[in-house]
N, C-alpha and C. Protein backbone atom coordinates (compact mmCIF):
# COMPACT_ATOMS: atom_id res chain seq x y z
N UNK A 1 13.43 14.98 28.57
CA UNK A 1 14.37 16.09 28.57
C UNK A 1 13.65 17.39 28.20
N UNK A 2 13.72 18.58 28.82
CA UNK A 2 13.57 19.87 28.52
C UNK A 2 14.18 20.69 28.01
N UNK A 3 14.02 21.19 26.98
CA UNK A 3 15.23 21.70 25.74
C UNK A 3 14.41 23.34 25.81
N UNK A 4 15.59 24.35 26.08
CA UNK A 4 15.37 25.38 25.44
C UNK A 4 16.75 26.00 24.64
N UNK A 5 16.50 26.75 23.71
CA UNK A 5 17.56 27.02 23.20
C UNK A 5 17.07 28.85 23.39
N UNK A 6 17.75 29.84 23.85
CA UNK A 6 17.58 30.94 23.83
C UNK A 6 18.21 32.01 22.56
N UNK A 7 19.20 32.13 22.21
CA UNK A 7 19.57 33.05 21.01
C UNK A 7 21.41 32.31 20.58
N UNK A 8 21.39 32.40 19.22
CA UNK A 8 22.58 32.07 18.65
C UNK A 8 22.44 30.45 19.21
N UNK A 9 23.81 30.19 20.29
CA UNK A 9 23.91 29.03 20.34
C UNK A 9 23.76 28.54 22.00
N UNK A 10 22.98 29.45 22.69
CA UNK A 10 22.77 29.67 23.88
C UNK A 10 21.50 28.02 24.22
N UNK A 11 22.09 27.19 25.17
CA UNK A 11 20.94 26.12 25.23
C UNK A 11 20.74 25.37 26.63
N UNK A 12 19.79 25.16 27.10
CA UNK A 12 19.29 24.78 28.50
C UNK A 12 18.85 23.26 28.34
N UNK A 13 19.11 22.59 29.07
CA UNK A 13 18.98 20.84 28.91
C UNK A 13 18.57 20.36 30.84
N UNK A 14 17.30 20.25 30.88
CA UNK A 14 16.83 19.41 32.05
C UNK A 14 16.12 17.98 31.77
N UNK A 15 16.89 17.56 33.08
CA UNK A 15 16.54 16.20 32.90
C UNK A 15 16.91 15.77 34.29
N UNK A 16 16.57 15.78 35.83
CA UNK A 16 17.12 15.28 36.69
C UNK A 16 18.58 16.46 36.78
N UNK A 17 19.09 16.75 35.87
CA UNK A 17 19.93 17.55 36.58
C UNK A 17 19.71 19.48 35.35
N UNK A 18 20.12 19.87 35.86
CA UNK A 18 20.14 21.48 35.03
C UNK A 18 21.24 21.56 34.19
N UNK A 19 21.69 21.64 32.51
CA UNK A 19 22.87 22.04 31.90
C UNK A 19 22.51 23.04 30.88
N UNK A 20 23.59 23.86 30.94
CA UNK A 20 23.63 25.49 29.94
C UNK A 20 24.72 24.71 29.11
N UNK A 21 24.83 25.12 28.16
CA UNK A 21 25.68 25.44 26.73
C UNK A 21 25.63 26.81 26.46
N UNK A 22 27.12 27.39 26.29
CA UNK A 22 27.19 28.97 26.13
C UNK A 22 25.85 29.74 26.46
N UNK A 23 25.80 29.99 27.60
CA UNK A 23 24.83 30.70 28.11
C UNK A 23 24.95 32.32 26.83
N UNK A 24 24.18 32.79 26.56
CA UNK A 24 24.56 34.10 26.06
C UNK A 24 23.66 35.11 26.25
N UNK A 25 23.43 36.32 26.56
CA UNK A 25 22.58 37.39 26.59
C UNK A 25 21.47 37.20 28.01
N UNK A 26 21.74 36.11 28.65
CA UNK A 26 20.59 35.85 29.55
C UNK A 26 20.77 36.76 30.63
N UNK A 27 19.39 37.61 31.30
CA UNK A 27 19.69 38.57 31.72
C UNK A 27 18.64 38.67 33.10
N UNK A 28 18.14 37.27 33.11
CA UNK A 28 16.90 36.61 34.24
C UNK A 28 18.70 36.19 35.42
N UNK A 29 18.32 36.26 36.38
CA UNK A 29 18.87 35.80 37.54
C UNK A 29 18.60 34.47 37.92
N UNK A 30 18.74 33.59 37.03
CA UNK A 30 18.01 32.54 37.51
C UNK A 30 18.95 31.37 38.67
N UNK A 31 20.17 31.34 38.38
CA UNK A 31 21.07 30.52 39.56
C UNK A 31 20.27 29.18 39.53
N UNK A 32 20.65 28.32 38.57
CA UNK A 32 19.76 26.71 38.25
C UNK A 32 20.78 25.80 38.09
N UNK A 33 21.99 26.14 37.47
CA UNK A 33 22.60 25.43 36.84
C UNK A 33 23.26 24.58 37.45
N UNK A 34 23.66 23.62 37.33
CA UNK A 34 24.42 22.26 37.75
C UNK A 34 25.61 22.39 37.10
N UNK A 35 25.74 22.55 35.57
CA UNK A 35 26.69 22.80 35.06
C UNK A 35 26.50 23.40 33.83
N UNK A 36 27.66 24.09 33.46
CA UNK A 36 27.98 25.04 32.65
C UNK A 36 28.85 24.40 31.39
N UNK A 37 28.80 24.17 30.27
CA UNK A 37 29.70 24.00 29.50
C UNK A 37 30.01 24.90 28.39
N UNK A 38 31.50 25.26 28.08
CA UNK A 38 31.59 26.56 27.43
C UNK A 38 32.17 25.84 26.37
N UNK A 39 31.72 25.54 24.71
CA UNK A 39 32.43 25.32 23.63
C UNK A 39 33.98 26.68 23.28
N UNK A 40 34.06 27.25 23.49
CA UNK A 40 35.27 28.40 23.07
C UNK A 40 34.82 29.65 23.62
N UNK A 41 36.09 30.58 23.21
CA UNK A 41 35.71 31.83 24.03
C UNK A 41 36.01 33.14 23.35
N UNK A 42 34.92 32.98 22.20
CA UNK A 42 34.52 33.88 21.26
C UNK A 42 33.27 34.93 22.30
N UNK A 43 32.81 35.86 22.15
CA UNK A 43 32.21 36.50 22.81
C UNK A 43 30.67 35.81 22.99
N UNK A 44 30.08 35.47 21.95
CA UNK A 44 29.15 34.71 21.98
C UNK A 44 28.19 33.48 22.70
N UNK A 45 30.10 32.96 22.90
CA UNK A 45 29.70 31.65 23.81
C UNK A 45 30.54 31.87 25.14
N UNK A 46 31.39 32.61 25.48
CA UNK A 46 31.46 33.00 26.63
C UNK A 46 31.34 34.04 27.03
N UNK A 47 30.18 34.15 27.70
CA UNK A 47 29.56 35.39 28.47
C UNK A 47 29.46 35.53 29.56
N UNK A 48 30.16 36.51 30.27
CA UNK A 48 30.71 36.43 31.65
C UNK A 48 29.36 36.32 32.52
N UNK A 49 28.50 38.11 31.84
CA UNK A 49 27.37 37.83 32.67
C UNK A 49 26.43 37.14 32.85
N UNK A 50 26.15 36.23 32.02
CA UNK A 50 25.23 35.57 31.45
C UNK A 50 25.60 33.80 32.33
N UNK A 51 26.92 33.73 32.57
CA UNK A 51 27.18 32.56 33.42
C UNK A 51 27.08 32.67 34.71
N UNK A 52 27.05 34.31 35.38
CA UNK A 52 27.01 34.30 36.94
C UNK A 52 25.69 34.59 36.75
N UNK A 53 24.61 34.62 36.33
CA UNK A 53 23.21 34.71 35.90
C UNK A 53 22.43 33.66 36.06
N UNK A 54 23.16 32.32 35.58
CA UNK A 54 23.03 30.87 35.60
C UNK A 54 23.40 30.10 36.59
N UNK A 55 24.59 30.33 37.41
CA UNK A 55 25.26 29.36 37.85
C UNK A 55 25.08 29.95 39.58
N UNK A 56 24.88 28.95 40.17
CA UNK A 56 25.28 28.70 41.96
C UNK A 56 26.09 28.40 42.29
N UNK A 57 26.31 28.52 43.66
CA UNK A 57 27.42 28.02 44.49
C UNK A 57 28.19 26.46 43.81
N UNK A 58 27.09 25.94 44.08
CA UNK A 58 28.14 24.69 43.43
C UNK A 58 28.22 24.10 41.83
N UNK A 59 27.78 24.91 41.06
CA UNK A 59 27.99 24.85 39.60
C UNK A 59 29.21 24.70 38.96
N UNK A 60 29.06 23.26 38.41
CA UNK A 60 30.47 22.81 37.61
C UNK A 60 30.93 24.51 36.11
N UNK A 61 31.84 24.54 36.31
CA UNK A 61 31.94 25.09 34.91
C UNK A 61 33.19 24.53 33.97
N UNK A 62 32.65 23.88 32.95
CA UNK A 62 33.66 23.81 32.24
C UNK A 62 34.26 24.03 30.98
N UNK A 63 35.32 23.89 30.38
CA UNK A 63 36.11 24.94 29.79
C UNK A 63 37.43 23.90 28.45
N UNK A 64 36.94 25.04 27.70
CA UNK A 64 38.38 24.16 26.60
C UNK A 64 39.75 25.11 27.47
N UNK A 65 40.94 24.56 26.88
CA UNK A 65 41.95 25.22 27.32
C UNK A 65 42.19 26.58 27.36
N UNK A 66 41.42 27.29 25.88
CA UNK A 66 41.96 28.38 25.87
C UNK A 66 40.88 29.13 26.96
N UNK A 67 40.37 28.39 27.86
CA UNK A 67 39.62 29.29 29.03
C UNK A 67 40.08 28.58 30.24
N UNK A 68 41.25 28.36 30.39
CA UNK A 68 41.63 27.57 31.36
C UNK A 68 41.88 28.76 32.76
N UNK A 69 42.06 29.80 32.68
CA UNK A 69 42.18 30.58 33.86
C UNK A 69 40.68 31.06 34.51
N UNK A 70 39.33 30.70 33.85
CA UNK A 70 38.62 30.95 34.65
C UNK A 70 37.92 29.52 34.81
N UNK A 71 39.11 28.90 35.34
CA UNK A 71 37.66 27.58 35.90
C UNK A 71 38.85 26.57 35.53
N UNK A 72 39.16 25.80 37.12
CA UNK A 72 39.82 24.30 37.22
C UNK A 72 39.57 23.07 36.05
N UNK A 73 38.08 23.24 35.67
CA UNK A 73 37.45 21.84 34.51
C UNK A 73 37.90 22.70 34.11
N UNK A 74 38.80 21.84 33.14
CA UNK A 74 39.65 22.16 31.54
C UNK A 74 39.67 20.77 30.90
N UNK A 75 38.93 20.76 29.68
CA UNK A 75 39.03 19.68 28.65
C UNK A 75 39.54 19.80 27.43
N UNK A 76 39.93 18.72 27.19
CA UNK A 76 40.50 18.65 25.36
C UNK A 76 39.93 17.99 24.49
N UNK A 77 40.35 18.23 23.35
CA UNK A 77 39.29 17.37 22.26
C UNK A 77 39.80 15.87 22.39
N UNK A 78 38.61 15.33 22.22
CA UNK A 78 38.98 13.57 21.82
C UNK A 78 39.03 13.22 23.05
N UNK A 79 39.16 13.65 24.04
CA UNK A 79 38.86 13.37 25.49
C UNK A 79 37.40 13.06 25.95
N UNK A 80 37.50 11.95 27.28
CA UNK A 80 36.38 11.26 27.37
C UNK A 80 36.04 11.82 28.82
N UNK A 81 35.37 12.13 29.50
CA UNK A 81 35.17 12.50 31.07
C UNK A 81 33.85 12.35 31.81
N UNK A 82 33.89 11.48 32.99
CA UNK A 82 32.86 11.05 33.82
C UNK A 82 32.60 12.32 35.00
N UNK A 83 31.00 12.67 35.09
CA UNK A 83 30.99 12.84 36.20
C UNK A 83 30.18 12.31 36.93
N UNK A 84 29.43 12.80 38.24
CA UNK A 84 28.34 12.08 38.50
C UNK A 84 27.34 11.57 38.34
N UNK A 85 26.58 12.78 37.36
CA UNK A 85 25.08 12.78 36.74
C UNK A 85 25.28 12.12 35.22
N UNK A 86 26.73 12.39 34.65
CA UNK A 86 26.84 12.01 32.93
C UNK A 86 28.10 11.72 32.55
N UNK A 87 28.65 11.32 31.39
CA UNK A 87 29.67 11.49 30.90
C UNK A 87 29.31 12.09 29.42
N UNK A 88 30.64 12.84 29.30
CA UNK A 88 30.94 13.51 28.14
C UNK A 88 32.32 13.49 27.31
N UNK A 89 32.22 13.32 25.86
CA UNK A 89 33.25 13.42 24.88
C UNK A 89 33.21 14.59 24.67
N UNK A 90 34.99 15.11 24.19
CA UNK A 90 34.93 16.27 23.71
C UNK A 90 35.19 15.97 22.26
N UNK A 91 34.58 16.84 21.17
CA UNK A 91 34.41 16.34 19.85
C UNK A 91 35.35 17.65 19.46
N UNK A 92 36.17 17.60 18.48
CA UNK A 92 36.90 19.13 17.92
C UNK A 92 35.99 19.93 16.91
N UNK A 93 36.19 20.93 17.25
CA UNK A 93 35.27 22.19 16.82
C UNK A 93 36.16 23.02 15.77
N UNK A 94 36.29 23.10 14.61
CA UNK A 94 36.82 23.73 13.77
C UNK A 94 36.14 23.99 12.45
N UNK A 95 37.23 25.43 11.88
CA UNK A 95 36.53 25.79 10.24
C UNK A 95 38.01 24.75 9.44
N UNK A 96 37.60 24.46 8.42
CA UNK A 96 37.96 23.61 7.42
C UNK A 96 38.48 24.42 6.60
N UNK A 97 37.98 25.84 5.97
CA UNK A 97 37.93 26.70 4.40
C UNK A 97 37.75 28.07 5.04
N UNK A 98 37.87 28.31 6.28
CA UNK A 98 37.94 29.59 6.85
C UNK A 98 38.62 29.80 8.47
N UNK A 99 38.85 30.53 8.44
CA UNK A 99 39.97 31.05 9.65
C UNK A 99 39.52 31.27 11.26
N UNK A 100 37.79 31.48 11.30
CA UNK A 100 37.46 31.66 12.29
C UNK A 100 38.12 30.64 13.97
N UNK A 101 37.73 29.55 13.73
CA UNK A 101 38.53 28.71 14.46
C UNK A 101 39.28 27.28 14.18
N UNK A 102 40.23 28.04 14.28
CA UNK A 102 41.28 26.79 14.21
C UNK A 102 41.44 25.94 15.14
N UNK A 103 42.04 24.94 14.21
CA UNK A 103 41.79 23.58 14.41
C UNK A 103 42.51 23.48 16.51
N UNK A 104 44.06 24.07 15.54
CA UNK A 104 45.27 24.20 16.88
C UNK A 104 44.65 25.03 17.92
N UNK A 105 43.37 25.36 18.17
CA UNK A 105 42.99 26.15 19.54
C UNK A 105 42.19 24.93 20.47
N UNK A 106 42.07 24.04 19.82
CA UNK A 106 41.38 23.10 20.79
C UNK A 106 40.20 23.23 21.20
N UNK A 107 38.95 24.17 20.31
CA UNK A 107 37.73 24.24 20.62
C UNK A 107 37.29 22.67 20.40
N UNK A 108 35.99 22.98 20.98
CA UNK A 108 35.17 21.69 21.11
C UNK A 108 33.69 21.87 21.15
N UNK A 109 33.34 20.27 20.69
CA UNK A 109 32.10 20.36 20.62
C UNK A 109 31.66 19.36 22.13
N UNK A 110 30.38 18.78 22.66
CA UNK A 110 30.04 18.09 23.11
C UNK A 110 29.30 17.07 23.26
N UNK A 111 29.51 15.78 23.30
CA UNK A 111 28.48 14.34 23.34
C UNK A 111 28.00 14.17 24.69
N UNK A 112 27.30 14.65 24.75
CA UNK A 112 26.77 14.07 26.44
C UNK A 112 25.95 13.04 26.47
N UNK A 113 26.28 12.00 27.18
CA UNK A 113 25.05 11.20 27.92
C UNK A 113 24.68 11.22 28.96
N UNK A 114 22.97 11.00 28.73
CA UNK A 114 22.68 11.48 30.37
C UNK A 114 21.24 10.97 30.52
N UNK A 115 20.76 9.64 31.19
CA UNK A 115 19.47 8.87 31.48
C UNK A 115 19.62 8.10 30.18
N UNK A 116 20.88 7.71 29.42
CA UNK A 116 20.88 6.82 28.63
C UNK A 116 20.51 7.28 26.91
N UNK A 117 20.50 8.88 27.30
CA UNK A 117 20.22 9.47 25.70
C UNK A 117 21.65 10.15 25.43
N UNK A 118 21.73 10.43 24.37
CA UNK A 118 23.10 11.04 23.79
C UNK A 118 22.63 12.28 23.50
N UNK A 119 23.01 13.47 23.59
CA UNK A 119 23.06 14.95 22.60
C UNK A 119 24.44 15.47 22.29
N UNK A 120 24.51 15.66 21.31
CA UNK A 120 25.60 16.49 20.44
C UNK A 120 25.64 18.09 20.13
N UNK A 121 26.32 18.42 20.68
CA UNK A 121 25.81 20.04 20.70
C UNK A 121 27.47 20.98 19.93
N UNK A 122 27.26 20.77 19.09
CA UNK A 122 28.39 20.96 17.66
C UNK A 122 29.64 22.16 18.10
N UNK A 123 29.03 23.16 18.68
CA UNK A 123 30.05 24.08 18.78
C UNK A 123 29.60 25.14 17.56
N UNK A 124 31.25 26.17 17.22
CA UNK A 124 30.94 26.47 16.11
C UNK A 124 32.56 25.21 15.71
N UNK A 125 31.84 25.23 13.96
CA UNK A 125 32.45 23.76 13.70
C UNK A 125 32.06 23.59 12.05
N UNK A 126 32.65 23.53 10.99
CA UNK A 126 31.94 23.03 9.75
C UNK A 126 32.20 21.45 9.85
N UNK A 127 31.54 21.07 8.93
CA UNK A 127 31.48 19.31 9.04
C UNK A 127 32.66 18.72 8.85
N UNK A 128 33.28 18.04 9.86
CA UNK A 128 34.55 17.42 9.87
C UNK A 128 34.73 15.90 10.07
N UNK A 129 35.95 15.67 9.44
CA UNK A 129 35.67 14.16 10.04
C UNK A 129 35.48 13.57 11.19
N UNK A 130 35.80 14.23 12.00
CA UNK A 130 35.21 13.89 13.58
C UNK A 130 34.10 13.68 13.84
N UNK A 131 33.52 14.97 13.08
CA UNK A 131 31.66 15.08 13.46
C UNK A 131 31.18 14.78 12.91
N UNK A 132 31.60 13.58 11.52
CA UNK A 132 31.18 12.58 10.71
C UNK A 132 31.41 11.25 11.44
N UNK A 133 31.84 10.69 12.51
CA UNK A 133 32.07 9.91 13.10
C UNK A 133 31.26 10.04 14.09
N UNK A 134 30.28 10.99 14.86
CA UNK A 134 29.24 10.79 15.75
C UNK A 134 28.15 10.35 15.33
N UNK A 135 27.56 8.96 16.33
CA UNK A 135 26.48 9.02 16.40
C UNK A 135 25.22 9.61 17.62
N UNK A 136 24.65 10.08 17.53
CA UNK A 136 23.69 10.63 18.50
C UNK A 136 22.15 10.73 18.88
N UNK A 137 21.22 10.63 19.93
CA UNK A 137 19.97 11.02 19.79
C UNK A 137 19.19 12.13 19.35
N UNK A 138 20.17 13.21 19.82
CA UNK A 138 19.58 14.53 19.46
C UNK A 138 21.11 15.23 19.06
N UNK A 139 20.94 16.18 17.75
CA UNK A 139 21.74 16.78 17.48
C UNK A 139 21.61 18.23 17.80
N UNK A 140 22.60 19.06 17.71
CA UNK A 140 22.40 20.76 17.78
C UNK A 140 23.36 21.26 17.15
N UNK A 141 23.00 21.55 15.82
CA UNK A 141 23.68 21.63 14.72
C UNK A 141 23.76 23.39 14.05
N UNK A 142 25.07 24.20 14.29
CA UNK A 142 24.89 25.38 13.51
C UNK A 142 24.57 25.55 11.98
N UNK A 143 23.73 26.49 11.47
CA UNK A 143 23.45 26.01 10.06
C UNK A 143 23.32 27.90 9.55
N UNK A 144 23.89 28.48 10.12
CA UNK A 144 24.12 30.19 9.76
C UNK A 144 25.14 30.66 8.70
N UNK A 145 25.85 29.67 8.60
CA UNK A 145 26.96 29.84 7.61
C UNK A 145 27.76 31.10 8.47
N UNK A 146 28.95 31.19 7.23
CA UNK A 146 30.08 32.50 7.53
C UNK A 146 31.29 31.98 8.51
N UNK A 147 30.78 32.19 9.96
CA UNK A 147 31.60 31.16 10.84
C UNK A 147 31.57 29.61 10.90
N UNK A 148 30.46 29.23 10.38
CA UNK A 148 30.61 27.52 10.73
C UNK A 148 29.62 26.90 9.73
N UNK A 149 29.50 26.00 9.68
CA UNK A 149 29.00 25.05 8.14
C UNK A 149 27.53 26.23 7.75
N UNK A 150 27.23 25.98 6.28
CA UNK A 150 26.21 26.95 5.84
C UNK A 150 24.96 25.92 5.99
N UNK A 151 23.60 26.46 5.71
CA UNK A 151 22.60 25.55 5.13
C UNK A 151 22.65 24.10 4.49
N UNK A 152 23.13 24.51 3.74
CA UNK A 152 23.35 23.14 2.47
C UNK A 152 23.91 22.23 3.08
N UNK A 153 25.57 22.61 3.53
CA UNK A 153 26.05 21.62 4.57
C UNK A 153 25.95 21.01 5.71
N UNK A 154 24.81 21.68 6.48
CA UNK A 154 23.93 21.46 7.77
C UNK A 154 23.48 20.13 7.02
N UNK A 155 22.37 20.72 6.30
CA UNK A 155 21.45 19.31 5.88
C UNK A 155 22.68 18.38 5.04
N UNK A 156 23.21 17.93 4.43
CA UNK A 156 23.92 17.25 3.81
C UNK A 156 24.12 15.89 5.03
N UNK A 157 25.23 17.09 6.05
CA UNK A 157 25.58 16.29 7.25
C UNK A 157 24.42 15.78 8.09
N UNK A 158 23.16 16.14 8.64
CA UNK A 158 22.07 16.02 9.12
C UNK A 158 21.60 14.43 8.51
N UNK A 159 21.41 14.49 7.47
CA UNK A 159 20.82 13.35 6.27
C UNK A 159 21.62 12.30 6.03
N UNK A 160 22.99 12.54 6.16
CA UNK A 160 24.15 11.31 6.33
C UNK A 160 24.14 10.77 7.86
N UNK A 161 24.48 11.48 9.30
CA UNK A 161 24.30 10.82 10.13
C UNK A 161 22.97 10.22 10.95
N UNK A 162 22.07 11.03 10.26
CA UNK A 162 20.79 10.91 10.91
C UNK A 162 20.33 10.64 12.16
N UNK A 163 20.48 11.55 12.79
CA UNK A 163 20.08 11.60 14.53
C UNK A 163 18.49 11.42 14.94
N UNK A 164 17.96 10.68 15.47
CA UNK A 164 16.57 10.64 15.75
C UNK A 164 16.21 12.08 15.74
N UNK A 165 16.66 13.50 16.35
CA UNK A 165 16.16 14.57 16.75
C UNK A 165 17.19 15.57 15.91
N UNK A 166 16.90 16.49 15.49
CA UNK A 166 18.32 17.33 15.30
C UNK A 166 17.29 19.16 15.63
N UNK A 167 18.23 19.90 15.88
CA UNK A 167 17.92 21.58 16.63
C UNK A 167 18.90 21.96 15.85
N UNK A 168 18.43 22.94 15.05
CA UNK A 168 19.39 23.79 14.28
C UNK A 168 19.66 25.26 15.32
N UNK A 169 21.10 25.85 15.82
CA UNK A 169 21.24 26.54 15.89
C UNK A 169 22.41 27.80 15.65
N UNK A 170 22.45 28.76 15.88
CA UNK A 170 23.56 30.03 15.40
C UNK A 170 22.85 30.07 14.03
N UNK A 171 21.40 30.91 14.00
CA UNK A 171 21.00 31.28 13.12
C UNK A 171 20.27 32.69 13.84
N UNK A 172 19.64 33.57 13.11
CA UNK A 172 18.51 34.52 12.94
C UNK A 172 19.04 35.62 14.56
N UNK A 173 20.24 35.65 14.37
CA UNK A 173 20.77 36.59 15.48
C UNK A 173 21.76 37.29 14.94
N UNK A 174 22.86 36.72 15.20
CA UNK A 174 24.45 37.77 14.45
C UNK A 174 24.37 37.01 13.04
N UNK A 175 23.87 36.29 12.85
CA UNK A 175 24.66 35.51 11.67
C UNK A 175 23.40 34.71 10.81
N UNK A 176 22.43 34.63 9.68
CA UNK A 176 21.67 33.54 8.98
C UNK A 176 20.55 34.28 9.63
N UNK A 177 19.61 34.21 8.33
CA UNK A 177 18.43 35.30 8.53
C UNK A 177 17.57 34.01 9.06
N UNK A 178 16.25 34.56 10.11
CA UNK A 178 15.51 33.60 10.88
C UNK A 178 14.68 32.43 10.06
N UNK A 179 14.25 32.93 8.61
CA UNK A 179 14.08 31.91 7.75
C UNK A 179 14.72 30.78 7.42
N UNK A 180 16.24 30.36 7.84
CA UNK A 180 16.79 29.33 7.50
C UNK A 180 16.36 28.71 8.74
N UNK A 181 15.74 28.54 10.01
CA UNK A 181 15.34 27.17 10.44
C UNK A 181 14.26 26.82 9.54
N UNK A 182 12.81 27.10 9.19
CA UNK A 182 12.29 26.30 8.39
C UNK A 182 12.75 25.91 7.10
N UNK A 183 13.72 26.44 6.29
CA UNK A 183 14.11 25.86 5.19
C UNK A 183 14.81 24.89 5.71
N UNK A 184 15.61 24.70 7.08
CA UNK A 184 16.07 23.40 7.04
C UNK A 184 15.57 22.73 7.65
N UNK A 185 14.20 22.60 8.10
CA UNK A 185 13.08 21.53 8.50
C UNK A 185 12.56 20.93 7.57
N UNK A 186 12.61 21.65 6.08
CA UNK A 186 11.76 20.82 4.63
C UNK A 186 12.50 20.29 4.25
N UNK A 187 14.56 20.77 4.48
CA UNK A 187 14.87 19.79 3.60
C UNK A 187 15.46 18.67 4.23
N UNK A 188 15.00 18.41 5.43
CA UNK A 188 15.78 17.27 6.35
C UNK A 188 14.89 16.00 5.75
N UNK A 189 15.62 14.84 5.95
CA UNK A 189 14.50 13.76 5.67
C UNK A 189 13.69 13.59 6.92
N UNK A 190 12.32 13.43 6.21
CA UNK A 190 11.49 12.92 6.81
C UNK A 190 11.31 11.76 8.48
N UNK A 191 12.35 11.00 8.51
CA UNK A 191 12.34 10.12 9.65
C UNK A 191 12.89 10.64 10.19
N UNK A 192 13.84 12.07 10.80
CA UNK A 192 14.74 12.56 11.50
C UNK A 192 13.31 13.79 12.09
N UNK A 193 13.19 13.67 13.10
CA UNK A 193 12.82 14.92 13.85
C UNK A 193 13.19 16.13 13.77
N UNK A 194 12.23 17.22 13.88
CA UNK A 194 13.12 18.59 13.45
C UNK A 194 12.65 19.63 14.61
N UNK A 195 13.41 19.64 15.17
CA UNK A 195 12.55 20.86 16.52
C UNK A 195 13.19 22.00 16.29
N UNK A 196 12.14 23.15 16.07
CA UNK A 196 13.11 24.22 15.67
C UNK A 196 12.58 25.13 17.13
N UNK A 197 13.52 26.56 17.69
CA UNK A 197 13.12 27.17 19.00
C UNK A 197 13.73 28.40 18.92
N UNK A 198 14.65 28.31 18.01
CA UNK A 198 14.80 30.17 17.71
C UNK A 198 13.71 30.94 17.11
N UNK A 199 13.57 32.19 17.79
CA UNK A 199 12.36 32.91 17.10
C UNK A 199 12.92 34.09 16.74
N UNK A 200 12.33 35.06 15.95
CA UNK A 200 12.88 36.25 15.55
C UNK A 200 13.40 37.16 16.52
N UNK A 201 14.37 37.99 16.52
CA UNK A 201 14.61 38.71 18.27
C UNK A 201 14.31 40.16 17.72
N UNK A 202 13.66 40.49 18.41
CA UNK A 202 12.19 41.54 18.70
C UNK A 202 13.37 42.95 18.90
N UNK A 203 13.89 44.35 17.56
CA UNK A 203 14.88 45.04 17.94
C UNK A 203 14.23 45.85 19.45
């Protein structure tokens, strides 16, 4: 698999087929995508230009409810869905102790499988019992605090489910200064992989 993660929670996944996660700020013309998946539609993670930037003629896009007018795929949480190349769970995406997103909007996170590996790609989301109930190969875990779980609680949750791989992201952009990916590479345990790919963004 080919993993890039570009800024905040913006992430590219090849493997036999092309997938974006909230495309954001991308400003290359590239037209690759196979499919599009949009966790909510905070400005961040849905970016208009940044998806016709990505996406071709026949690019799936899909969508929680509250983006149901731009795009037929509409999913809900706790929902299971096949397509050709993968199937995917939708996992619920919510704050617990803050207001940013509620529970009742039906954001989501995503489990994809795809060539027999799992990735989890969190959303924004503090640690819930839902997302204490995944297991996965690779995680993509926000750890910026403010909108969605902080540091401490990144690793807490990280170290309890223990994913062979975990990618910390929604840091060192709007939100968590660029130093918290290596603080949370020292404090992950040791047998969990730590790939970090955000870099400082250059004003």
């Amino acid at each position: 698999m080919k993993i890039n993660v570009f800024r905040q929670s913006s992430i590219r996944l090849e493997d036999g087929v092309v997938i974006y996660f909230d495309p954001f700020r991308i400003k290359e013309k590239l037209h690759d995508a196979d499919y599009i998946f949009i966790t909510h539609d905070h400005y961040d993670y849905y970016d208009e230009e940044a998806i016709r930037n990505v996406a071709k003629e026949t690019t799936k896009l899909i969508v929680p409810k509250c983006l149901e007018k731009v795009s037929s795929f509409v999913v809900s949480p706790n929902e299971e869905y096949d397509l050709e190349d993968l199937t995917f769970k939708c996992i619920p995406a919510y704050n617990i102790d803050k207001s940013f997103h509620p529970k009742e909007m039906g954001y989501v996170g995503y489990l994809v499988k795809i060539n027999k590996q799992s990735y989890y790609i969190m959303g924004d989301t503090d640690v819930t019992d839902e997302a204490l109930n995944v297991r996965c190969d690779c995680l993509f875990i926000p750890i910026g605090g403010k909108y969605t779980m902080n540091l401490e609680e990144a690793v807490k949750y990280v170290n309890e489910v223990k994913p062979k791989k975990v990618i910390p992201i929604h840091y060192g952009s709007i939100v968590g200064d660029i130093s918290l990916g290596e603080e949370f590479k020292r404090l992950i345990d040791k047998d969990i992989e730590v790939e970090l790919y955000i870099k400082e963004e250059k004003l």
